[in-house]
N, C-alpha and C. Protein backbone atom coordinates (compact mmCIF):
# COMPACT_ATOMS: atom_id res chain seq x y z
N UNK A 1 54.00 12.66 0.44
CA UNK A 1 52.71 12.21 -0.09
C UNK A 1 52.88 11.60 -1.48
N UNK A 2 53.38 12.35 -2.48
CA UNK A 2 53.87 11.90 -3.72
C UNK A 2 54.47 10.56 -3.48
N UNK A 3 55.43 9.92 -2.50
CA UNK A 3 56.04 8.97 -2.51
C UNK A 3 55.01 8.02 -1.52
N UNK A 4 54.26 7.93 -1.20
CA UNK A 4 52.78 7.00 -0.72
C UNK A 4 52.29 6.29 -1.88
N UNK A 5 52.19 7.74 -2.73
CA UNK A 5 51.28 7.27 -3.88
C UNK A 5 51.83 6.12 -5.11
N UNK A 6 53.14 6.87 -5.24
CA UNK A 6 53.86 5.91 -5.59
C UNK A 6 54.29 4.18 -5.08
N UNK A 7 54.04 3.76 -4.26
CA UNK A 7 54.04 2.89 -3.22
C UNK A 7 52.82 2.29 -3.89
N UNK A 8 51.32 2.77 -3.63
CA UNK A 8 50.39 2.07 -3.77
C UNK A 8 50.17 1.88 -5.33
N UNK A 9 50.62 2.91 -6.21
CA UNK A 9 50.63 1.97 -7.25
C UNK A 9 51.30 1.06 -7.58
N UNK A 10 52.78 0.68 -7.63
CA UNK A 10 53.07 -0.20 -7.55
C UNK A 10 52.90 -1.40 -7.32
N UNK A 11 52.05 -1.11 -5.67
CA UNK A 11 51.53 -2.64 -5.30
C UNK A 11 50.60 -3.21 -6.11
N UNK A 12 49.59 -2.01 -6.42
CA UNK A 12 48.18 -2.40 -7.59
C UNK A 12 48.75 -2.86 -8.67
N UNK A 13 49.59 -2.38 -9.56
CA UNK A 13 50.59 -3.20 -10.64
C UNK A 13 50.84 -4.14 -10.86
N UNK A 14 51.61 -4.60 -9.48
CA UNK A 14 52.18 -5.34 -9.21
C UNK A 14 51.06 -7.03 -8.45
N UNK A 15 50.34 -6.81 -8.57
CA UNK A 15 49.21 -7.55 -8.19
C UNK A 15 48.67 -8.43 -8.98
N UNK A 16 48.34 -7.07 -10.17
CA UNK A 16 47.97 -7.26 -11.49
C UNK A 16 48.19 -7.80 -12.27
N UNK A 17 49.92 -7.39 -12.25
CA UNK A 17 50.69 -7.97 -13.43
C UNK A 17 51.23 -9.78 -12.88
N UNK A 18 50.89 -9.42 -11.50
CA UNK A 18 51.33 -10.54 -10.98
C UNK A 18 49.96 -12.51 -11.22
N UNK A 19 49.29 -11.87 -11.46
CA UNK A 19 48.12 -12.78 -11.47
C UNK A 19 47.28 -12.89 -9.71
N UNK A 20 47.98 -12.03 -8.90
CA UNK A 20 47.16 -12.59 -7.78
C UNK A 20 46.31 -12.69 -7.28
N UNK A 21 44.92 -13.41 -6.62
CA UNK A 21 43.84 -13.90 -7.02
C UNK A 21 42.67 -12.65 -6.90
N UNK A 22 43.16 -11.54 -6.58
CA UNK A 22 42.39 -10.26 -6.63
C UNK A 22 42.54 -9.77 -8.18
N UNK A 23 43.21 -9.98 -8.75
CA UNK A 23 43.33 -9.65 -10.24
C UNK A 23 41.51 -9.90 -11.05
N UNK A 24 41.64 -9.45 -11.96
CA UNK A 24 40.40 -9.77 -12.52
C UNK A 24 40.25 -10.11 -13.65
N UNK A 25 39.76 -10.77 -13.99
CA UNK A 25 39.87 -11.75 -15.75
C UNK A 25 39.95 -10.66 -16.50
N UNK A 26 40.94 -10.66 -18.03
CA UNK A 26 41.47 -9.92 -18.67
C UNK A 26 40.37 -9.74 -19.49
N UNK A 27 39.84 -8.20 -19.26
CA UNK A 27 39.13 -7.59 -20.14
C UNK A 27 38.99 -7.87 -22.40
N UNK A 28 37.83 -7.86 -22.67
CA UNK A 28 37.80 -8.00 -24.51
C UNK A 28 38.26 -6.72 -24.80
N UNK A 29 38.06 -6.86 -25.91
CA UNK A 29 38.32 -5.46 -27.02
C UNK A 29 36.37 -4.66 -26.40
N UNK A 30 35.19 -5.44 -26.28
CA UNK A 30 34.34 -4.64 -26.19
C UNK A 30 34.38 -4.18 -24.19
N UNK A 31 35.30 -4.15 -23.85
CA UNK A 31 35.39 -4.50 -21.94
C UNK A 31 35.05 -4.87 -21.17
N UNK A 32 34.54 -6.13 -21.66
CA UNK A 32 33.84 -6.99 -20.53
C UNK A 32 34.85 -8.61 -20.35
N UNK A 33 34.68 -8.56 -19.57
CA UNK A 33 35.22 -10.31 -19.12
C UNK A 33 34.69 -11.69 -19.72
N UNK A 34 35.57 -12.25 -19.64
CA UNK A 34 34.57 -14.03 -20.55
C UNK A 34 33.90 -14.41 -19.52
N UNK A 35 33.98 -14.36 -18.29
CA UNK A 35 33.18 -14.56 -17.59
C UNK A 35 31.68 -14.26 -17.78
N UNK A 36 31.47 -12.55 -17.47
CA UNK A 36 30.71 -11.61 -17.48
C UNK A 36 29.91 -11.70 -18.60
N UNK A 37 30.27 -12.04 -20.17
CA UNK A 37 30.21 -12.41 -21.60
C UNK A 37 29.04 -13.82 -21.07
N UNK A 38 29.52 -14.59 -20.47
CA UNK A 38 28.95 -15.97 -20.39
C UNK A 38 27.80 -15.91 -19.80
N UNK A 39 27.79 -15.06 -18.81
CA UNK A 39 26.50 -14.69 -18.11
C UNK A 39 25.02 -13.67 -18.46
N UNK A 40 25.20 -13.00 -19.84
CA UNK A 40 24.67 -12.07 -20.99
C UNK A 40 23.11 -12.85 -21.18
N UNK A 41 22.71 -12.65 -21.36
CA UNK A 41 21.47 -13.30 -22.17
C UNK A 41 21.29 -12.78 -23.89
N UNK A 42 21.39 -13.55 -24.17
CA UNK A 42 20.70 -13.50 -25.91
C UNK A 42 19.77 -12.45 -26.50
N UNK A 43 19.81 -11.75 -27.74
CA UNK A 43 18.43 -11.06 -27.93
C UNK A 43 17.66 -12.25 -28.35
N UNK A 44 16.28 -12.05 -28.45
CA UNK A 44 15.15 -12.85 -28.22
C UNK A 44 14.94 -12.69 -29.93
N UNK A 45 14.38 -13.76 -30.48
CA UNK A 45 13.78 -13.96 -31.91
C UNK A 45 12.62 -13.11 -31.81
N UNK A 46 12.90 -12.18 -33.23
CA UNK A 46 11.73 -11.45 -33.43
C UNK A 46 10.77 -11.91 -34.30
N UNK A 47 9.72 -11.38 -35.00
CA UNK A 47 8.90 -11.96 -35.61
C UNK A 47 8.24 -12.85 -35.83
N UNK A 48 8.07 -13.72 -34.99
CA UNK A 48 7.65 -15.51 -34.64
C UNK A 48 6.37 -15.20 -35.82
N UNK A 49 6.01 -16.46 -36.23
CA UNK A 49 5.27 -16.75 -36.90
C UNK A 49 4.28 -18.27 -36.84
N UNK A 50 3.52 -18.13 -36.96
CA UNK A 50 2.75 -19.13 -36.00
C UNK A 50 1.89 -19.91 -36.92
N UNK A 51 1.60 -21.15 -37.81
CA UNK A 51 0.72 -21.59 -38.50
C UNK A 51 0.25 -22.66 -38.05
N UNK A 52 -0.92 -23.22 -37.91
CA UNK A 52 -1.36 -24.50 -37.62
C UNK A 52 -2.27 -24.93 -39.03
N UNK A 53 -1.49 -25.98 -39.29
CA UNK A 53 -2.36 -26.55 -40.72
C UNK A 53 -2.24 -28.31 -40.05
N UNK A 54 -2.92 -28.83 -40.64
CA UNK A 54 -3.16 -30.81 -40.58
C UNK A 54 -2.72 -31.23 -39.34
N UNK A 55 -3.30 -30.94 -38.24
CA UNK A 55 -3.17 -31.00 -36.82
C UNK A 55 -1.82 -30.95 -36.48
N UNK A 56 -0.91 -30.12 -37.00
CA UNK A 56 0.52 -29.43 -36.30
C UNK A 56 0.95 -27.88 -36.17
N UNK A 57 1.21 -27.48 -35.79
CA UNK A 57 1.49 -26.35 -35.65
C UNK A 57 3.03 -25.84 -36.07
N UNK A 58 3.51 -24.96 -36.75
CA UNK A 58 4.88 -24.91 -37.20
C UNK A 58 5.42 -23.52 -37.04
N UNK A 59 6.09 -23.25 -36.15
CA UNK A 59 6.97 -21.64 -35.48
C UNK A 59 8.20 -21.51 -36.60
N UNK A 60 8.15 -20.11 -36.71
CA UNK A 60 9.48 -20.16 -37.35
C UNK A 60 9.58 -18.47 -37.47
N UNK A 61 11.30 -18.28 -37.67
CA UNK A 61 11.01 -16.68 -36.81
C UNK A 61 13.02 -16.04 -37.35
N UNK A 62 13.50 -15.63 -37.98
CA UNK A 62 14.47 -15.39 -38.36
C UNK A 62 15.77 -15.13 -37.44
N UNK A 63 16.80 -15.40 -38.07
CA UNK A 63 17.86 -15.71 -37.12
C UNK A 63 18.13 -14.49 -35.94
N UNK A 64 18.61 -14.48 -34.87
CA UNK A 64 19.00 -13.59 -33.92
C UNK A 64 19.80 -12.42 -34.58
N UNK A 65 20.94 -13.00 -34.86
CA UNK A 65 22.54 -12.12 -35.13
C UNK A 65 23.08 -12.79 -33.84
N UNK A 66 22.60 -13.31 -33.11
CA UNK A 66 23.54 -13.91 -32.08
C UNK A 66 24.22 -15.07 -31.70
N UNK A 67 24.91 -15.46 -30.85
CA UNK A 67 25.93 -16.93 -30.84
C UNK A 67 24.85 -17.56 -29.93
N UNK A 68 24.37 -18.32 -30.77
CA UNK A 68 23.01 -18.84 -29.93
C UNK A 68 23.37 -20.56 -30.12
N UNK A 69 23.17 -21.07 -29.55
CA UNK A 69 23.44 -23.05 -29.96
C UNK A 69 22.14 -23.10 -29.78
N UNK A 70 21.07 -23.24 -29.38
CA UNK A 70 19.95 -23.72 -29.36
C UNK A 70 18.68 -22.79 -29.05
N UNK A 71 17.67 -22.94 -30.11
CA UNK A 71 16.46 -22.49 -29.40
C UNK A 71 15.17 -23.75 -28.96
N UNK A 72 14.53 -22.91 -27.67
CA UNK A 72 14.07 -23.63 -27.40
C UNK A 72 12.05 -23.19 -27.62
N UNK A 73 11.27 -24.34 -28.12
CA UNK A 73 9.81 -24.14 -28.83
C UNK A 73 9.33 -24.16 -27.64
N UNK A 74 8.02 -23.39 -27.24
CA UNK A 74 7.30 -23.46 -26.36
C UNK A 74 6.05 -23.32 -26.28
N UNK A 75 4.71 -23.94 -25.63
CA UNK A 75 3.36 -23.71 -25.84
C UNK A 75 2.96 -23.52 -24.16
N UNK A 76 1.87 -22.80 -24.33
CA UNK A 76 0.80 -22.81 -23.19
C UNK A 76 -0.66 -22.40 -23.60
N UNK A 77 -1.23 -22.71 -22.20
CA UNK A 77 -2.73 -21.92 -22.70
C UNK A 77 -3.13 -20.97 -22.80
N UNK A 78 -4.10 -20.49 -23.94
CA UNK A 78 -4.45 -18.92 -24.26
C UNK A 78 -3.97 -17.99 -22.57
N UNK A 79 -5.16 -19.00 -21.87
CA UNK A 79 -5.86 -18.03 -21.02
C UNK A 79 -4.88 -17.89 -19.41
N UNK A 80 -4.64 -19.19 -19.23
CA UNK A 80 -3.64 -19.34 -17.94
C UNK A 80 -2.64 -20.55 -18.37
N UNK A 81 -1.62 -20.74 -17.30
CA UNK A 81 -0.75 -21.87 -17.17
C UNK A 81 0.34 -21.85 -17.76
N UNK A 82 1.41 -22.41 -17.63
CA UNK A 82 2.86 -22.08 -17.62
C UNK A 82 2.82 -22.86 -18.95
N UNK A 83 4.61 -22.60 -19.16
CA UNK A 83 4.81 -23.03 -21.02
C UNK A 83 5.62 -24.18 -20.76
N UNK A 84 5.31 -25.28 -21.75
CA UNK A 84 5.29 -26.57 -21.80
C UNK A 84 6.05 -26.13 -23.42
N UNK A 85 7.59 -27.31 -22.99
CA UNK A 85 8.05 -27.78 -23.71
C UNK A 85 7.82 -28.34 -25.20
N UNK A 86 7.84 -27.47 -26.47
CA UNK A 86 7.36 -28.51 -27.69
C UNK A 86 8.95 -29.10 -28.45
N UNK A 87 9.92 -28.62 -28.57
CA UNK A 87 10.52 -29.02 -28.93
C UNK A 87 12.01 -28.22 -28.69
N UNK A 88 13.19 -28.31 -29.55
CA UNK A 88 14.16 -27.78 -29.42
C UNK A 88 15.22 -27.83 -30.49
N UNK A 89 15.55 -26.20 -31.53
CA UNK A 89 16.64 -26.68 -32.39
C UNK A 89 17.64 -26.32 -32.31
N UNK A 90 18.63 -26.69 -32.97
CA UNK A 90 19.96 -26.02 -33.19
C UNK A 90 20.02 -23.92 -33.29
N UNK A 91 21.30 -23.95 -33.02
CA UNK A 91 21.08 -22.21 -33.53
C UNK A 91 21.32 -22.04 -34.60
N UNK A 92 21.72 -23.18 -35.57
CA UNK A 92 21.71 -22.82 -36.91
C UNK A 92 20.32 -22.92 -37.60
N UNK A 93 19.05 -23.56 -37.16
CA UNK A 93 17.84 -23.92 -37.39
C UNK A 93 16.61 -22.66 -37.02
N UNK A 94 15.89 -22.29 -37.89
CA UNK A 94 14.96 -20.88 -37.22
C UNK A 94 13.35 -21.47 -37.55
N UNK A 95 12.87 -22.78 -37.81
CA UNK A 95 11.90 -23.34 -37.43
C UNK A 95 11.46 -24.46 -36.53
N UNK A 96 10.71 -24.44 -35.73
CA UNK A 96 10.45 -26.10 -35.25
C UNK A 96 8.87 -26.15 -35.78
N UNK A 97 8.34 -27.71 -34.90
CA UNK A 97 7.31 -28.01 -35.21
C UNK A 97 6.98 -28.51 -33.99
N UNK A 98 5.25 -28.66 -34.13
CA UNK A 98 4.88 -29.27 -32.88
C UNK A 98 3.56 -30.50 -33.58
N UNK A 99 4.01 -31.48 -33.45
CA UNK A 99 3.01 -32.68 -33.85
C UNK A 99 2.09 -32.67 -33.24
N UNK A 100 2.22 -32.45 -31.84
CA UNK A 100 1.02 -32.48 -31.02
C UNK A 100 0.32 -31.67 -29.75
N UNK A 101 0.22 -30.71 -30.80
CA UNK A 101 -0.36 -29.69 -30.44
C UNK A 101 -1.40 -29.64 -29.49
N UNK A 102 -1.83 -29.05 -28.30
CA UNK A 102 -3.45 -29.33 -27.54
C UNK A 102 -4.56 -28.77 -28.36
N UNK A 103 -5.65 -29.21 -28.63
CA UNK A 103 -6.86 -28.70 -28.83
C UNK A 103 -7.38 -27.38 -28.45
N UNK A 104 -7.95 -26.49 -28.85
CA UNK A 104 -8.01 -25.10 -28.42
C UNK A 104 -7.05 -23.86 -28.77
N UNK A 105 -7.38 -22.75 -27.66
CA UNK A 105 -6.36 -21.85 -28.02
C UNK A 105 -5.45 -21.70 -26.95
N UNK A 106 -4.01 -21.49 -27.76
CA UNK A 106 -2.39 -21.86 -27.41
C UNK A 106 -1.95 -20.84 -27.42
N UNK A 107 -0.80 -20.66 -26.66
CA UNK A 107 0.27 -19.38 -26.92
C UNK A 107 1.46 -19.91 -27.14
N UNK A 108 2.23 -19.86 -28.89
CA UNK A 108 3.49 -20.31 -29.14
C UNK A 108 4.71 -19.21 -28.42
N UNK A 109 5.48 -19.88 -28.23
CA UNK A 109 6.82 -19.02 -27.59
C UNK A 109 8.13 -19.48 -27.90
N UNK A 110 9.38 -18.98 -28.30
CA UNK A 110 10.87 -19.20 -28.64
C UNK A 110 11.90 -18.64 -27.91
N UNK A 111 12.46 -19.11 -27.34
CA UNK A 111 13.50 -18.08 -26.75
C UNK A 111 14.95 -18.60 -27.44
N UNK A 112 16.28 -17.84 -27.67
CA UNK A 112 17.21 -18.34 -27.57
C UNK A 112 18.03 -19.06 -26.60
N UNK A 113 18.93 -19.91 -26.54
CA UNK A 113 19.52 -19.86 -25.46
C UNK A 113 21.42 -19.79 -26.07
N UNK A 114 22.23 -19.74 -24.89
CA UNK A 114 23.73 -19.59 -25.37
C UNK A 114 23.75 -21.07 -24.92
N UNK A 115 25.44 -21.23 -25.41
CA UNK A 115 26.28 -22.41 -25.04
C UNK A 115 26.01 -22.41 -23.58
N UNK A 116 26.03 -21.42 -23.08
CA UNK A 116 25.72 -21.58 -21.19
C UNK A 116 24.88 -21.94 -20.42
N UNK A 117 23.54 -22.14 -21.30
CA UNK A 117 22.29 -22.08 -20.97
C UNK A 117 21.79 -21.20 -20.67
N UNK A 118 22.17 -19.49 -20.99
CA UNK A 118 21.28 -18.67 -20.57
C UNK A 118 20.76 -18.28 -21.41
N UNK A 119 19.17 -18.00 -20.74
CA UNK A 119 18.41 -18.01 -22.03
C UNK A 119 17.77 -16.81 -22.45
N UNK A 120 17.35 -16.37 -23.30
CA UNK A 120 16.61 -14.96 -23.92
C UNK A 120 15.44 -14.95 -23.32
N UNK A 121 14.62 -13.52 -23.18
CA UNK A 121 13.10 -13.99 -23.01
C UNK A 121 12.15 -14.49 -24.02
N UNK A 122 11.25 -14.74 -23.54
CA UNK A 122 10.95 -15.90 -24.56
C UNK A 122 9.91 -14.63 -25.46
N UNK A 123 10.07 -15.17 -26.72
CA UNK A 123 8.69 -14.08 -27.52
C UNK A 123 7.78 -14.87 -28.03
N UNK A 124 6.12 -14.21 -27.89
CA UNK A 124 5.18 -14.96 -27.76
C UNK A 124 4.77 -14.98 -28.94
N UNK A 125 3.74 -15.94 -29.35
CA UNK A 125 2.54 -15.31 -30.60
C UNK A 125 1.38 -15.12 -29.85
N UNK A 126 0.16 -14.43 -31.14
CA UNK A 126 -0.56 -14.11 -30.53
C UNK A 126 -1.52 -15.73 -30.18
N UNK A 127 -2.71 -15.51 -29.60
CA UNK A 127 -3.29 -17.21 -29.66
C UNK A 127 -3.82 -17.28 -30.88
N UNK A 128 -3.40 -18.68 -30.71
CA UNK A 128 -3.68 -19.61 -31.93
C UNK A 128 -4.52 -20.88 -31.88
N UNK A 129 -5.81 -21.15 -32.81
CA UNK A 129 -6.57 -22.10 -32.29
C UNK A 129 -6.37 -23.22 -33.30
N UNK A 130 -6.36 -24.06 -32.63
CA UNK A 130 -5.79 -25.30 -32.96
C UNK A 130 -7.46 -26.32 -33.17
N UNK A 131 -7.74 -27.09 -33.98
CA UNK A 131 -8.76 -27.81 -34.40
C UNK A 131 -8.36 -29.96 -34.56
């Protein structure tokens, strides 16, 4: 029995060490895979901040801590309807703007996203009425 066991580790070793396509991408220092890493989602920007002055509206909300390349600005309506695109910045950037804002009341939203495109959930403000 002892000499079975010996046998099958080897082969597992030997698999391993071998690259063969059952092998599995070489673990980080925190143990996860670059793969696995790539597929993560972002923490989400906290504190959004929401002003509308001289018919624009301007989000801005402090950095993550995370490897973020881009966030992306978002609006919808108070009451129903999905979020519509306002703009999009760098991850070195923690404000956008929206020139053209809809009339009424809005719900601003930010999410991060990675180099991968995956993206954070998005965090809302509260509504905001726009004149």
């Amino acid at each position: 029995m002892i000499g079975e066991l010996l046998v099958v580790a080897v082969v597992v070793l030997t698999s391993v060490a071998c690259g063969s396509p059952e092998a599995s991408a070489p673990a980080s220092a925190t143990g996860i895979t670059s793969e696995e890493a790539a597929r993560v989602a972002p923490l989400p920007p906290v504190s959004l901040r929401v002003v509308a002055s001289a018919g624009r509206v301007l989000l801005s909300w402090p950095a993550t801590g995370e490897d973020v390349a881009r966030y992306r600005c978002l609006r919808r309506p108070a009451l129903t309807g999905g979020w519509v695109p306002v703009s999009a910045v760098t991850g070195a950037e923690h404000s956008c703007r929206d020139d053209h804002p809809s009339a009424g009341r809005s719900v601003y939203g930010v999410q991060a996203v990675t180099g991968y495109g995956v993206a954070s959930t998005i965090t809302e403000s509260l509504p905001i009425t726009v004149r």
